[in-house]
N, C-alpha and C. Protein backbone atom coordinates (compact mmCIF):
# COMPACT_ATOMS: atom_id res chain seq x y z
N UNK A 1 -22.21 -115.08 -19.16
CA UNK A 1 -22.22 -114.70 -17.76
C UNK A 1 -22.63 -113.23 -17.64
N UNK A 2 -23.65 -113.26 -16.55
CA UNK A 2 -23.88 -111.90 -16.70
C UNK A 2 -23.13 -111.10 -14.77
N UNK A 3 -22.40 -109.64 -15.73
CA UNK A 3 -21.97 -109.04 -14.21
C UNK A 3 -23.15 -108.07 -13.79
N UNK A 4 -23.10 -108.32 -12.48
CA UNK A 4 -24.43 -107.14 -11.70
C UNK A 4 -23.14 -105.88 -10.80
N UNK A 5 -23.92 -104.75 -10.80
CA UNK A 5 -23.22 -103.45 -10.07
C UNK A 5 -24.12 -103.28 -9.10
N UNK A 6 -23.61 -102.54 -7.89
CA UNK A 6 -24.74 -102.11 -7.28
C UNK A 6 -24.22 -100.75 -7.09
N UNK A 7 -24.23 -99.90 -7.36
CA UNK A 7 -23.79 -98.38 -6.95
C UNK A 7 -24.50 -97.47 -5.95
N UNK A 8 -24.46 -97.36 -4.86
CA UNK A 8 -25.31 -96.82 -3.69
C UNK A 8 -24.62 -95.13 -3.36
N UNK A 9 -25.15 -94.15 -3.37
CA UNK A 9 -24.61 -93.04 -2.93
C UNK A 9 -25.37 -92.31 -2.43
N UNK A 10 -25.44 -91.03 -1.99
CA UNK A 10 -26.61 -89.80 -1.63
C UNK A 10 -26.62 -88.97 -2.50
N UNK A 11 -27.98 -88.67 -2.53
CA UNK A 11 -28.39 -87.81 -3.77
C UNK A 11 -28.02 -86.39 -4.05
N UNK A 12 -27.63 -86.54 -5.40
CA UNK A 12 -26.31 -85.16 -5.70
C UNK A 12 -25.20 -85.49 -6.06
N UNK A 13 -24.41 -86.99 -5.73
CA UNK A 13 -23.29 -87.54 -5.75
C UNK A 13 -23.07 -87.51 -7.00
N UNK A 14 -23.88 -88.47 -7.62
CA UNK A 14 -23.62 -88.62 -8.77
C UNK A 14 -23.65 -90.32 -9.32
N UNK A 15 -24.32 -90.92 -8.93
CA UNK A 15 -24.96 -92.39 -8.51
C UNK A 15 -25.67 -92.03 -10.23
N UNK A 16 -26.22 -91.65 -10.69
CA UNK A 16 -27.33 -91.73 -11.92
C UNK A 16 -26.16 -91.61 -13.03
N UNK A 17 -25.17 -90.36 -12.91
CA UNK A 17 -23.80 -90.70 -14.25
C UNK A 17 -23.55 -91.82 -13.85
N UNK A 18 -22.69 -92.29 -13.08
CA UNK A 18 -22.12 -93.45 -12.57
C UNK A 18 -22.74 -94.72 -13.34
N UNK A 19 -24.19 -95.00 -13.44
CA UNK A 19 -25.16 -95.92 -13.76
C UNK A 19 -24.69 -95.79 -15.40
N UNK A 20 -25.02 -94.39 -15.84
CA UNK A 20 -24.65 -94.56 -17.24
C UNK A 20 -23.96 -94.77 -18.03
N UNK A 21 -22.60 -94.10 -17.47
CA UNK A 21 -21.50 -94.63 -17.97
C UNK A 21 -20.91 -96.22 -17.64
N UNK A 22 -21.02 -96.55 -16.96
CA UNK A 22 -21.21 -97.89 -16.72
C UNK A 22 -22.24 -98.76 -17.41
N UNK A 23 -23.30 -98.55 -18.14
CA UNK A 23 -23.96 -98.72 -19.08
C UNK A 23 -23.56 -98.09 -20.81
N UNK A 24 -22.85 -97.36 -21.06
CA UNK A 24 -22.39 -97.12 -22.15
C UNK A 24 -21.51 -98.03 -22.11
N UNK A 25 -20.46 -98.09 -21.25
CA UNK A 25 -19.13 -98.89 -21.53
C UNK A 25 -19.46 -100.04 -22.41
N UNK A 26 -20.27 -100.91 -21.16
CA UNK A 26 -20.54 -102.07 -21.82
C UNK A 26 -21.37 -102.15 -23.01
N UNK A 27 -22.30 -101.40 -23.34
CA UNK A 27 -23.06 -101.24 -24.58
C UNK A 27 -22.22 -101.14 -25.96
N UNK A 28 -20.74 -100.27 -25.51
CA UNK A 28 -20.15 -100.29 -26.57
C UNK A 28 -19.11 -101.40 -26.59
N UNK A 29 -19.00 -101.96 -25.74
CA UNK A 29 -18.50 -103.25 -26.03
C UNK A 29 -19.34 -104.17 -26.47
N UNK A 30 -20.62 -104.19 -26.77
CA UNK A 30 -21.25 -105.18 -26.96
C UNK A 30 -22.25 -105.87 -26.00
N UNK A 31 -22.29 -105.78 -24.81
CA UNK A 31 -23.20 -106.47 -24.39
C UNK A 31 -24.40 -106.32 -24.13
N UNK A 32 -25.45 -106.40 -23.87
CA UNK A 32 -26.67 -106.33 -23.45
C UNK A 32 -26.78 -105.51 -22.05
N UNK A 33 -27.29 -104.41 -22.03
CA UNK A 33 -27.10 -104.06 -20.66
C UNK A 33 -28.91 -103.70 -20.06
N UNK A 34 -29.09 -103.75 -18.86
CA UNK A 34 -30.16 -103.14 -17.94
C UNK A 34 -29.70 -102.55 -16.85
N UNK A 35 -30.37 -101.36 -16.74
CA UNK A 35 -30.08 -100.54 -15.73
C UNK A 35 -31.47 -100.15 -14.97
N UNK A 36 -31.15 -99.89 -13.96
CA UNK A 36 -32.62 -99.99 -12.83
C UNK A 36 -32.29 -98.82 -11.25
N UNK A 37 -33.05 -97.95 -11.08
CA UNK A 37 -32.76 -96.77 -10.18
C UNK A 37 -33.73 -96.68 -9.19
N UNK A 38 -32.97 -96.58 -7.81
CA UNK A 38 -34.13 -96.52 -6.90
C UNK A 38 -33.68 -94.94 -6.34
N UNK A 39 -34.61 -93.80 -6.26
CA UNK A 39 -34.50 -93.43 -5.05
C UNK A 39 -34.94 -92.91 -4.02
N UNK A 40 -34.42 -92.89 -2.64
CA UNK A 40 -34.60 -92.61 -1.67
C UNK A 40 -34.82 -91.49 -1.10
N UNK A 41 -35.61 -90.33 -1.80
CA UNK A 41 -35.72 -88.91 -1.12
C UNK A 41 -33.93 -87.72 -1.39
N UNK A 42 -34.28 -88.48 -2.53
CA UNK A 42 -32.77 -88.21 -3.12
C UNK A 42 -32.12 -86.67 -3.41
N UNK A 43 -33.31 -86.06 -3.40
CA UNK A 43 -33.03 -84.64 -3.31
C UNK A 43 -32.94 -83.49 -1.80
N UNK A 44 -33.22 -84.74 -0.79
CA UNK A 44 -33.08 -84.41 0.53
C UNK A 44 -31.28 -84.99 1.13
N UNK A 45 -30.42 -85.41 0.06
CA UNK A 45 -29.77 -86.61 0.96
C UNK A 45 -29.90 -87.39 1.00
N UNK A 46 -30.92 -88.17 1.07
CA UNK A 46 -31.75 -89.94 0.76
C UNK A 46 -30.44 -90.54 0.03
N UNK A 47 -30.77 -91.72 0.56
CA UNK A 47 -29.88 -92.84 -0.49
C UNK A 47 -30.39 -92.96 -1.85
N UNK A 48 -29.41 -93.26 -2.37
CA UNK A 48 -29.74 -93.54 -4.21
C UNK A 48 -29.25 -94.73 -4.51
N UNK A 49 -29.75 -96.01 -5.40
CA UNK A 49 -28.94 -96.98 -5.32
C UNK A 49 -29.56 -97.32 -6.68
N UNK A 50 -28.63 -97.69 -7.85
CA UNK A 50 -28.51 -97.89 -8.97
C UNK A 50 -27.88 -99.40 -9.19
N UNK A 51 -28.90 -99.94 -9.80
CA UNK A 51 -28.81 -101.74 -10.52
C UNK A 51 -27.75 -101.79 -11.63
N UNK A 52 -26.64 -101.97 -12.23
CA UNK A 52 -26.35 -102.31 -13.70
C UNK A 52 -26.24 -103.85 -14.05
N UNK A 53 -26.41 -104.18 -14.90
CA UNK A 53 -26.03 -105.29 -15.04
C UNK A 53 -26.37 -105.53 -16.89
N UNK A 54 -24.81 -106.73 -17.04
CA UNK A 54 -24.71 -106.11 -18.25
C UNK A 54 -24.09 -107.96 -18.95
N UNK A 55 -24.40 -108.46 -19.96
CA UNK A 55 -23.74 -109.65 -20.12
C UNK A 55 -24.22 -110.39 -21.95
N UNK A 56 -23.82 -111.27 -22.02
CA UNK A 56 -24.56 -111.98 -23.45
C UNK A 56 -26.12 -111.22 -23.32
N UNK A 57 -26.74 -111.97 -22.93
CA UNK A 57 -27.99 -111.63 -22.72
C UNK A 57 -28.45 -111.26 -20.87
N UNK A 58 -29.41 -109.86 -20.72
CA UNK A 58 -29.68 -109.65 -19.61
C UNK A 58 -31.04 -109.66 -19.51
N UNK A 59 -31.74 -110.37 -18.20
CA UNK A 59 -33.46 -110.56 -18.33
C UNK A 59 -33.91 -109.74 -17.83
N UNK A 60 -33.29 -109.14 -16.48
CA UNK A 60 -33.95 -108.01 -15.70
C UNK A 60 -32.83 -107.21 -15.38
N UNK A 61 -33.32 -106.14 -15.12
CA UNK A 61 -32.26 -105.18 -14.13
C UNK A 61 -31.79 -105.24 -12.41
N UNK A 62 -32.93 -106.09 -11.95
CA UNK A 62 -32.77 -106.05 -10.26
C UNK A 62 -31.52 -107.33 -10.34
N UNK A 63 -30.71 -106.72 -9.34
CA UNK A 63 -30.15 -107.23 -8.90
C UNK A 63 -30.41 -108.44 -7.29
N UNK A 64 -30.69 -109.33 -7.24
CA UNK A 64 -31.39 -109.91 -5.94
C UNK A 64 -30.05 -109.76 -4.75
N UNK A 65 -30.55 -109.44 -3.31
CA UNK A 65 -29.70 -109.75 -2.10
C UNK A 65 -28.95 -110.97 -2.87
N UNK A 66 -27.09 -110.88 -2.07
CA UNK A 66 -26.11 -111.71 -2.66
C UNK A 66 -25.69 -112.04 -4.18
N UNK A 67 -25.97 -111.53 -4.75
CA UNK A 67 -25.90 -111.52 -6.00
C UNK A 67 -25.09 -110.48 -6.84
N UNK A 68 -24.38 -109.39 -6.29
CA UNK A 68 -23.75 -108.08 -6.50
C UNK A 68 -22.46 -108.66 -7.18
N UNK A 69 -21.59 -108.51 -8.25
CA UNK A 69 -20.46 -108.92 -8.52
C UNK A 69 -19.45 -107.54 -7.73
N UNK A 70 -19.98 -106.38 -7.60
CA UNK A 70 -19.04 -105.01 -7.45
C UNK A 70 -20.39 -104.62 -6.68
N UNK A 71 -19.98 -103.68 -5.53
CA UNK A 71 -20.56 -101.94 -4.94
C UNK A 71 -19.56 -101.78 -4.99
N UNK A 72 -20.23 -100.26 -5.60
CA UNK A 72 -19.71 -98.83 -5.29
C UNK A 72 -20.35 -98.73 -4.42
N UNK A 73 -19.85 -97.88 -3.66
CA UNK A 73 -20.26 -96.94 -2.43
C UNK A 73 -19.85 -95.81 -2.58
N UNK A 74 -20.60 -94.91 -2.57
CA UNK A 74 -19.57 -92.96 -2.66
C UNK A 74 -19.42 -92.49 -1.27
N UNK A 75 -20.35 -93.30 -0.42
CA UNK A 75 -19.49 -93.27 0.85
C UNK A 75 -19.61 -94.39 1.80
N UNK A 76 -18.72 -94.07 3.47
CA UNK A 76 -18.70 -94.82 3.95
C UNK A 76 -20.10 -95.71 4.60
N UNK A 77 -21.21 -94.85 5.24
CA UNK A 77 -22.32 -95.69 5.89
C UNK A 77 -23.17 -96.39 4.16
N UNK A 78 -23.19 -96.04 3.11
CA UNK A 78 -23.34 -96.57 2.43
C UNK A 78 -23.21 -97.69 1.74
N UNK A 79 -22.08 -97.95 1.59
CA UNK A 79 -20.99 -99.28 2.09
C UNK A 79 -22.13 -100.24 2.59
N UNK A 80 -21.78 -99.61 3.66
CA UNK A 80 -22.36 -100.58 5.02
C UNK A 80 -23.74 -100.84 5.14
N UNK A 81 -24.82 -100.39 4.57
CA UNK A 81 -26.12 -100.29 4.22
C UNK A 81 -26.57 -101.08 3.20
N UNK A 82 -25.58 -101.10 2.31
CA UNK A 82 -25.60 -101.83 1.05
C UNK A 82 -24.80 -103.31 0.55
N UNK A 83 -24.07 -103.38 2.07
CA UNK A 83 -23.10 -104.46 1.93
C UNK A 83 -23.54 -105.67 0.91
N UNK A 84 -24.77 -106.17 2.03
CA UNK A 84 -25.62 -107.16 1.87
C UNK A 84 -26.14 -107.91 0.08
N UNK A 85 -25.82 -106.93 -0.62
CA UNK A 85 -26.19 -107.16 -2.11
C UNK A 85 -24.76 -107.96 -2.57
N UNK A 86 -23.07 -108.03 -1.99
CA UNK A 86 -22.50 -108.65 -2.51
C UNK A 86 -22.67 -110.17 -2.60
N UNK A 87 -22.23 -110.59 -3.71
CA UNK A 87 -22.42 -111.96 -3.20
C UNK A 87 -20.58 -112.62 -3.03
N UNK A 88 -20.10 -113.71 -2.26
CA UNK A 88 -19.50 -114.31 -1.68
C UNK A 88 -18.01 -113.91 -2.80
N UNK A 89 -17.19 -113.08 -2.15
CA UNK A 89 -15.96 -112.86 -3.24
C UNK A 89 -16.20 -111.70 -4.37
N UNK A 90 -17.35 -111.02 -3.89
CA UNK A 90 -17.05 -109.71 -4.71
C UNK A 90 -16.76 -108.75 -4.45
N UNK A 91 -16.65 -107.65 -4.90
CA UNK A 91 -15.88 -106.47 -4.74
C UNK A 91 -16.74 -105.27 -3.90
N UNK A 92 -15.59 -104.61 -2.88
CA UNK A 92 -16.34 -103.58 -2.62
C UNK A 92 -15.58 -102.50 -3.03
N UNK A 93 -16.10 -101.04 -3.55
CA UNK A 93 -15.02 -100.21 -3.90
C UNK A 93 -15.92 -98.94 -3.37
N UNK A 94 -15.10 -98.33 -1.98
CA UNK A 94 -15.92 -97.14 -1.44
C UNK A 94 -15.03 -96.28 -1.14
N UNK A 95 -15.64 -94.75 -1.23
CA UNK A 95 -15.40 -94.08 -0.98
C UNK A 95 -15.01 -93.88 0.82
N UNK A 96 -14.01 -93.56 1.07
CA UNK A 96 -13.87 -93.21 2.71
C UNK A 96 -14.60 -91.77 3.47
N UNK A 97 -14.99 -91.26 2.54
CA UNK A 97 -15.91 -90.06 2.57
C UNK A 97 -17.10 -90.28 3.74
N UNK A 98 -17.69 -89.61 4.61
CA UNK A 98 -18.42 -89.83 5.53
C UNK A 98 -19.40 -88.07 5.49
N UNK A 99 -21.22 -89.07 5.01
CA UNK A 99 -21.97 -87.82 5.22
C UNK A 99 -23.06 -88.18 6.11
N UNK A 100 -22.96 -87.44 6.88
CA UNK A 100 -24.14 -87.47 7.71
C UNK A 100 -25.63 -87.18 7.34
N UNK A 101 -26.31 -88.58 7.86
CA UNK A 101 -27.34 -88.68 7.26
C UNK A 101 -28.13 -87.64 8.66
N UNK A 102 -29.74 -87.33 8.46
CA UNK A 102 -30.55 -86.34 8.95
C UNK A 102 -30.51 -86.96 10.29
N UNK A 103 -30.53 -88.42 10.62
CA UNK A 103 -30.85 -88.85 12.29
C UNK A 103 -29.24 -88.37 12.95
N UNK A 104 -28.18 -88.35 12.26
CA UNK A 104 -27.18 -87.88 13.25
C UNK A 104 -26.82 -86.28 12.74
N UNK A 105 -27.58 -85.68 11.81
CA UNK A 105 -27.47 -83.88 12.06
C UNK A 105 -28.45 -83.52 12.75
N UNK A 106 -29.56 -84.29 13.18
CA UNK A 106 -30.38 -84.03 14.47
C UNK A 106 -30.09 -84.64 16.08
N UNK A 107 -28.78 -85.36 16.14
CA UNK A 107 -28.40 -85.57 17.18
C UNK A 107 -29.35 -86.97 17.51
N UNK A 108 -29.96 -87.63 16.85
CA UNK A 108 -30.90 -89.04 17.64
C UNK A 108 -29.75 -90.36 17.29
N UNK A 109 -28.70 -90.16 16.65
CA UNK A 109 -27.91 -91.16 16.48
C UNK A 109 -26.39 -90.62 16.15
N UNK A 110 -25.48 -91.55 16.57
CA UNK A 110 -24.07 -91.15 15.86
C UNK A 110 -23.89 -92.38 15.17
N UNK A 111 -22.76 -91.24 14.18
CA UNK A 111 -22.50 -92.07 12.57
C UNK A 111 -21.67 -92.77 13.44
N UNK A 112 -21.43 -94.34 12.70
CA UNK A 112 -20.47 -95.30 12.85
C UNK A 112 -19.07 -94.90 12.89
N UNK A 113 -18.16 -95.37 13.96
CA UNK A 113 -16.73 -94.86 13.49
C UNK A 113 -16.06 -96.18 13.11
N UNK A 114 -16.70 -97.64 13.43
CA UNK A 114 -16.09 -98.09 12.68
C UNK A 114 -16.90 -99.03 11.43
N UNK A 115 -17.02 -98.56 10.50
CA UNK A 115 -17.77 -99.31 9.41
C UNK A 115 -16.48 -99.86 8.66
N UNK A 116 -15.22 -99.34 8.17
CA UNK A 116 -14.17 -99.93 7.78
C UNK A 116 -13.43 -101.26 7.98
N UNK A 117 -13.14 -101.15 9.69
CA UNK A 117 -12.85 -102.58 10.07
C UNK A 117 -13.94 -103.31 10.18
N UNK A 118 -15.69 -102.95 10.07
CA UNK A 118 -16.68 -104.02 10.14
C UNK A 118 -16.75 -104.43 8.40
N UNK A 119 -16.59 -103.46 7.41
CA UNK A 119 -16.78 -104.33 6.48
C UNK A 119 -15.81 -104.94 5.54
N UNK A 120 -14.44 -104.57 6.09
CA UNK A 120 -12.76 -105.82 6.05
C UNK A 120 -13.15 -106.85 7.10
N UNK A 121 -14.12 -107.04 7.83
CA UNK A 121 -14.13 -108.65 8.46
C UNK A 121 -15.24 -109.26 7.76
N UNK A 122 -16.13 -109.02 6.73
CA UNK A 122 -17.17 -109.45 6.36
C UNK A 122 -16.61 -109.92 4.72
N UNK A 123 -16.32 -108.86 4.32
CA UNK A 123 -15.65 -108.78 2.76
C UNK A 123 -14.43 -109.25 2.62
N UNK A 124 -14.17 -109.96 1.89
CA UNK A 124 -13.01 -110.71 1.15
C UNK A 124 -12.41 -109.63 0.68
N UNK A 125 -13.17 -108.75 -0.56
CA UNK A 125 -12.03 -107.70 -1.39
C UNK A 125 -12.73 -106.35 -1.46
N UNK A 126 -11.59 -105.94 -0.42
CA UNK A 126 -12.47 -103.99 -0.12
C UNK A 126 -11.63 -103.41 -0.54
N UNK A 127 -11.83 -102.28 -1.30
CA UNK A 127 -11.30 -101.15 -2.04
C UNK A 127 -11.59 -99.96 -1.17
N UNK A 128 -11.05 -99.13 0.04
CA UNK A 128 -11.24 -98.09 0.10
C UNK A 128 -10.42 -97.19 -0.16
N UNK A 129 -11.03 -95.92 -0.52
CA UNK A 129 -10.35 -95.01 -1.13
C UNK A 129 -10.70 -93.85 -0.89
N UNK A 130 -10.52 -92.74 -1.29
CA UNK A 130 -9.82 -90.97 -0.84
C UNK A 130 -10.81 -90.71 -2.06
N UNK A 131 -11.60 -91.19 -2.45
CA UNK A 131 -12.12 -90.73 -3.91
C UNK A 131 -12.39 -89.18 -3.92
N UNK A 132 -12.85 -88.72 -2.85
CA UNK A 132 -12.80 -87.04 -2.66
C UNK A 132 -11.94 -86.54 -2.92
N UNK A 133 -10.74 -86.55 -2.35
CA UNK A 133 -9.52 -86.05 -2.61
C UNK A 133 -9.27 -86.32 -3.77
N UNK A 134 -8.93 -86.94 -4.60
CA UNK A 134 -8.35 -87.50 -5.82
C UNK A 134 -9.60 -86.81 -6.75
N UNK A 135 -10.62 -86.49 -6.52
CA UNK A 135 -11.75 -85.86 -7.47
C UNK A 135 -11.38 -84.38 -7.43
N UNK A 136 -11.47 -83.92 -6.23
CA UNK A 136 -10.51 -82.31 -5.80
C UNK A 136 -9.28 -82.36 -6.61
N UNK A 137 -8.56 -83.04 -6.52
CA UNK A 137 -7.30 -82.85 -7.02
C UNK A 137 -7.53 -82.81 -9.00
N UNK A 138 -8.33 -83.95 -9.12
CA UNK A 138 -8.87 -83.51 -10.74
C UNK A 138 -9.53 -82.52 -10.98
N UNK A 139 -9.85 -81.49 -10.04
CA UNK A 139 -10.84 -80.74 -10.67
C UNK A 139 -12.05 -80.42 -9.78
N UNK A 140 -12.81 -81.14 -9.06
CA UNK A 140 -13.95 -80.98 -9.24
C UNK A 140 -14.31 -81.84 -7.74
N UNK A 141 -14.96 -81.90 -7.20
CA UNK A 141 -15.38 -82.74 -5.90
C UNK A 141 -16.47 -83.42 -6.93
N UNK A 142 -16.99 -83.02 -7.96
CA UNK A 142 -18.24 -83.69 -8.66
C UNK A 142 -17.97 -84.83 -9.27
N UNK A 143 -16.54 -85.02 -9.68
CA UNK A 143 -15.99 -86.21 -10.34
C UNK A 143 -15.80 -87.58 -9.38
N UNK A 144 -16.07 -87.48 -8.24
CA UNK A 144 -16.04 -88.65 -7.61
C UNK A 144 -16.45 -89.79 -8.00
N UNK A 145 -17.80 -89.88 -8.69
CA UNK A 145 -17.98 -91.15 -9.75
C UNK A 145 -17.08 -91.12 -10.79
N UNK A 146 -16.28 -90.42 -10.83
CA UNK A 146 -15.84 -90.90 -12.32
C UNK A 146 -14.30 -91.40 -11.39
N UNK A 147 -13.68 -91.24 -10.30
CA UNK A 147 -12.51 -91.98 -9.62
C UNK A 147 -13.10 -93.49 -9.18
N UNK A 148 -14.20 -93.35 -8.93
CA UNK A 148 -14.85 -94.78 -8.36
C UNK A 148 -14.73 -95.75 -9.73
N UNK A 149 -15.47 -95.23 -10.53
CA UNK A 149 -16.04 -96.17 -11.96
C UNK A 149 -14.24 -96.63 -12.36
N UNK A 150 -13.19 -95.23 -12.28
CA UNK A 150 -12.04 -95.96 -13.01
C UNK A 150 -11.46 -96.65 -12.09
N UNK A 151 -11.65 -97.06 -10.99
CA UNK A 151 -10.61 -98.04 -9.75
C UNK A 151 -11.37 -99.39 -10.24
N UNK A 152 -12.56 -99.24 -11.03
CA UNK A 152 -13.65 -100.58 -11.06
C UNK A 152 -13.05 -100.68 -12.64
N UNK A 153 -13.01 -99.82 -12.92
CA UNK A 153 -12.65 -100.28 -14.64
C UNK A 153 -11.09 -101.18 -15.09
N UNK A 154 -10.49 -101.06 -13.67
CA UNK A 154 -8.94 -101.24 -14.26
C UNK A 154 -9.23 -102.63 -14.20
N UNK A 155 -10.08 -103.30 -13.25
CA UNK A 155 -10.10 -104.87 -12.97
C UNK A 155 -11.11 -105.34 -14.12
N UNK A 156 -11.98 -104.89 -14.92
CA UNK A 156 -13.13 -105.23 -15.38
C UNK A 156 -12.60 -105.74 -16.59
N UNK A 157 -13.96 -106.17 -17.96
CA UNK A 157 -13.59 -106.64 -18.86
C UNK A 157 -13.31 -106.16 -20.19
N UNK A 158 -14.17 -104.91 -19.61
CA UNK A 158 -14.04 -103.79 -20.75
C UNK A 158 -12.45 -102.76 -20.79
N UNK A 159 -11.70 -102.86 -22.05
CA UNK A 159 -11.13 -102.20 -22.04
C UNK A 159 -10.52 -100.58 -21.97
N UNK A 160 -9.76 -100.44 -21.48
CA UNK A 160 -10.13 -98.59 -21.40
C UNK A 160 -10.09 -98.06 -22.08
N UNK A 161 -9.84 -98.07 -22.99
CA UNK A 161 -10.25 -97.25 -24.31
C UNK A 161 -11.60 -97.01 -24.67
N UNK A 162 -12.22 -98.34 -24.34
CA UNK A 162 -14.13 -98.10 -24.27
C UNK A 162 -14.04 -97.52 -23.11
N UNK A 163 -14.01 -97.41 -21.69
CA UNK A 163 -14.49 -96.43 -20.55
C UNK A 163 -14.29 -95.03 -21.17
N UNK A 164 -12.86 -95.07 -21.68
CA UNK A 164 -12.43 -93.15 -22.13
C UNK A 164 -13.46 -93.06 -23.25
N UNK A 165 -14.17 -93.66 -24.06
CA UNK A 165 -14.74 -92.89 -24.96
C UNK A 165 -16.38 -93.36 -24.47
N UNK A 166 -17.01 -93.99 -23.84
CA UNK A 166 -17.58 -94.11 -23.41
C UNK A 166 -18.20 -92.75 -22.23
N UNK A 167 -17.10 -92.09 -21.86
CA UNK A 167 -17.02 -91.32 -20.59
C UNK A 167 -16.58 -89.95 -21.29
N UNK A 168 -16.50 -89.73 -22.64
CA UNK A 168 -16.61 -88.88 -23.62
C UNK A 168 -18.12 -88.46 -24.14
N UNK A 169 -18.65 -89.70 -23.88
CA UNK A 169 -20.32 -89.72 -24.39
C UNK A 169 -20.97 -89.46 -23.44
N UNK A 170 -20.69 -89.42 -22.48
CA UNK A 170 -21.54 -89.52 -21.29
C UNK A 170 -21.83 -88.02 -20.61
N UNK A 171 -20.24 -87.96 -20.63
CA UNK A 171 -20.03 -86.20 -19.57
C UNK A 171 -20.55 -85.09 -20.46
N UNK A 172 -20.81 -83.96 -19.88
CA UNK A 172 -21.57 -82.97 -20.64
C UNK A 172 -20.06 -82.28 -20.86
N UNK A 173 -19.83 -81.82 -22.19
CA UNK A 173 -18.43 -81.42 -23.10
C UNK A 173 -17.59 -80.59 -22.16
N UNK A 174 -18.43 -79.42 -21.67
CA UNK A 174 -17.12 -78.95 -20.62
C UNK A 174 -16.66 -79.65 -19.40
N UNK A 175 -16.79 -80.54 -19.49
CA UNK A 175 -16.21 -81.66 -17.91
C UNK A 175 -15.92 -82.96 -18.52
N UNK A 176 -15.74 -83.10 -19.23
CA UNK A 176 -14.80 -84.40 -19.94
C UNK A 176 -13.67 -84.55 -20.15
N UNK A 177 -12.80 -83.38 -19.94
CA UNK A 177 -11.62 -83.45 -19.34
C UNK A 177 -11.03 -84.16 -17.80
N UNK A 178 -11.70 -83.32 -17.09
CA UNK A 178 -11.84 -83.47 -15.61
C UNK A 178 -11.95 -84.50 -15.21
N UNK A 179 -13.19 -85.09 -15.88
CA UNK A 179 -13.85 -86.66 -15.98
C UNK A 179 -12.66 -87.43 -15.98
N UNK A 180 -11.93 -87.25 -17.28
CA UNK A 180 -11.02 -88.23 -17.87
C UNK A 180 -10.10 -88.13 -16.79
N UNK A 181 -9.82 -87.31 -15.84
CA UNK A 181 -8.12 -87.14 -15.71
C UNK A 181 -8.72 -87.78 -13.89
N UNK A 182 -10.15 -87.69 -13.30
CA UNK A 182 -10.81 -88.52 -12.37
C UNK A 182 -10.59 -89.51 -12.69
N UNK A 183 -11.06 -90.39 -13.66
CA UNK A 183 -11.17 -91.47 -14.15
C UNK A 183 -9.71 -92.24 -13.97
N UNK A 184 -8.88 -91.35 -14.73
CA UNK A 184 -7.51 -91.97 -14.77
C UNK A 184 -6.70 -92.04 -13.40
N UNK A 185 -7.24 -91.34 -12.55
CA UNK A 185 -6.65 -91.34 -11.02
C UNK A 185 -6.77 -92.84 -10.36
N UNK A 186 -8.47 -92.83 -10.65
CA UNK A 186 -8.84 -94.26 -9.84
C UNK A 186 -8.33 -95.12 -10.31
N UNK A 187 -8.78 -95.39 -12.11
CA UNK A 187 -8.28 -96.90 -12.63
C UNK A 187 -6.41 -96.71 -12.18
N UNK A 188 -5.39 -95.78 -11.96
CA UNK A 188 -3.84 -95.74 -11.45
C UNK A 188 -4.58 -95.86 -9.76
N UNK A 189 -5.22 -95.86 -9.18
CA UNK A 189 -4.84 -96.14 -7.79
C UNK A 189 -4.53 -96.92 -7.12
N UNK A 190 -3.36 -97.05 -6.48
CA UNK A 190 -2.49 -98.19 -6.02
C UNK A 190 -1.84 -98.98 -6.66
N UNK A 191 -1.57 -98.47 -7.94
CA UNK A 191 -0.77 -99.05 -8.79
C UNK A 191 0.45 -98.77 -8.44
């Protein structure tokens, strides 16, 4: 069986670690992984949205509409932009974080106030979360992928011992602390 990710964020977030370490994990567990990156003017803010998918054997990296086992979202209109890739009973795990994209810092649109209760009536299993805060509180507002990846790691198949050393390989040496103690926030959240 193969699992697909869809990780959607704005560029800067941190959507491209996110992809990798999520691709190490499973690599060092063994499986076959493809990873696949789109982005969107990503150095303006643009959306960024990252494919993983990882299993016995994997043929491609795209993930097709409905087919998503997990999104991430690093934030909220993201979420909601990206819903559409879950397929029927999978996971959403987003950030409650809200950035304004360029049509509502130019005033031609306002951001959604409610994307939360629209995507708890659509989604079976939503994860939202403070991932900002809980990244601040580790350290760093930059660690926010690494609170997202561990709220996704506690349910997954890979054990944590592969995410922590996995996420040892990944982070550049002076922030692998930080990482770790992000990491360990999410996979404990709501525990």
């Amino acid at each position: 069986m193969v699992k697909s990710i869809v990780i959607a964020g704005v560029g800067g977030q941190g959507t491209l670690f996110a992809s990798t370490l999520i691709g190490e994990a499973a690599t060092l567990k063994g499986f076959d992984v493809k990873v696949s990156e789109v982005h969107g003017m990503a150095q303006r803010g643009g959306s960024v949205i990252t494919y993983v998918r990882f299993g016995k054997q994997v043929i491609s990296p795209i993930i097709p509409v409905g087919e998503a086992d997990v999104l991430i979202a690093f934030e909220q209109l993201e979420a909601l932009r990206w819903a559409h890739y879950l397929k029927k009973g999978g996971i959403l795990i987003s950030n409650t974080q809200k950035i304004d994209p360029m049509p509502v810092i130019t005033s031609s649109m306002q951001y959604p106030d409610d994307i939360i209760p629209e995507l708890t009536g659509r989604i079976d299993n939503c994860i939202f979360m403070d991932a900002s805060e809980l990244a601040e509180q580790s350290g760093s507002i930059r660690t926010v992928n690494s609170v997202l990846i561990g709220r996704m790691a506690r349910d997954s198949e890979i054990e944590k011992e592969i995410w922590l050393e996995a996420l040892k390989k990944t982070a550049k040496p002076a922030f692998i602390d930080m990482n770790i103690k992000a990491f360990e926030a999410g996979y404990n959240y709501g525990v």
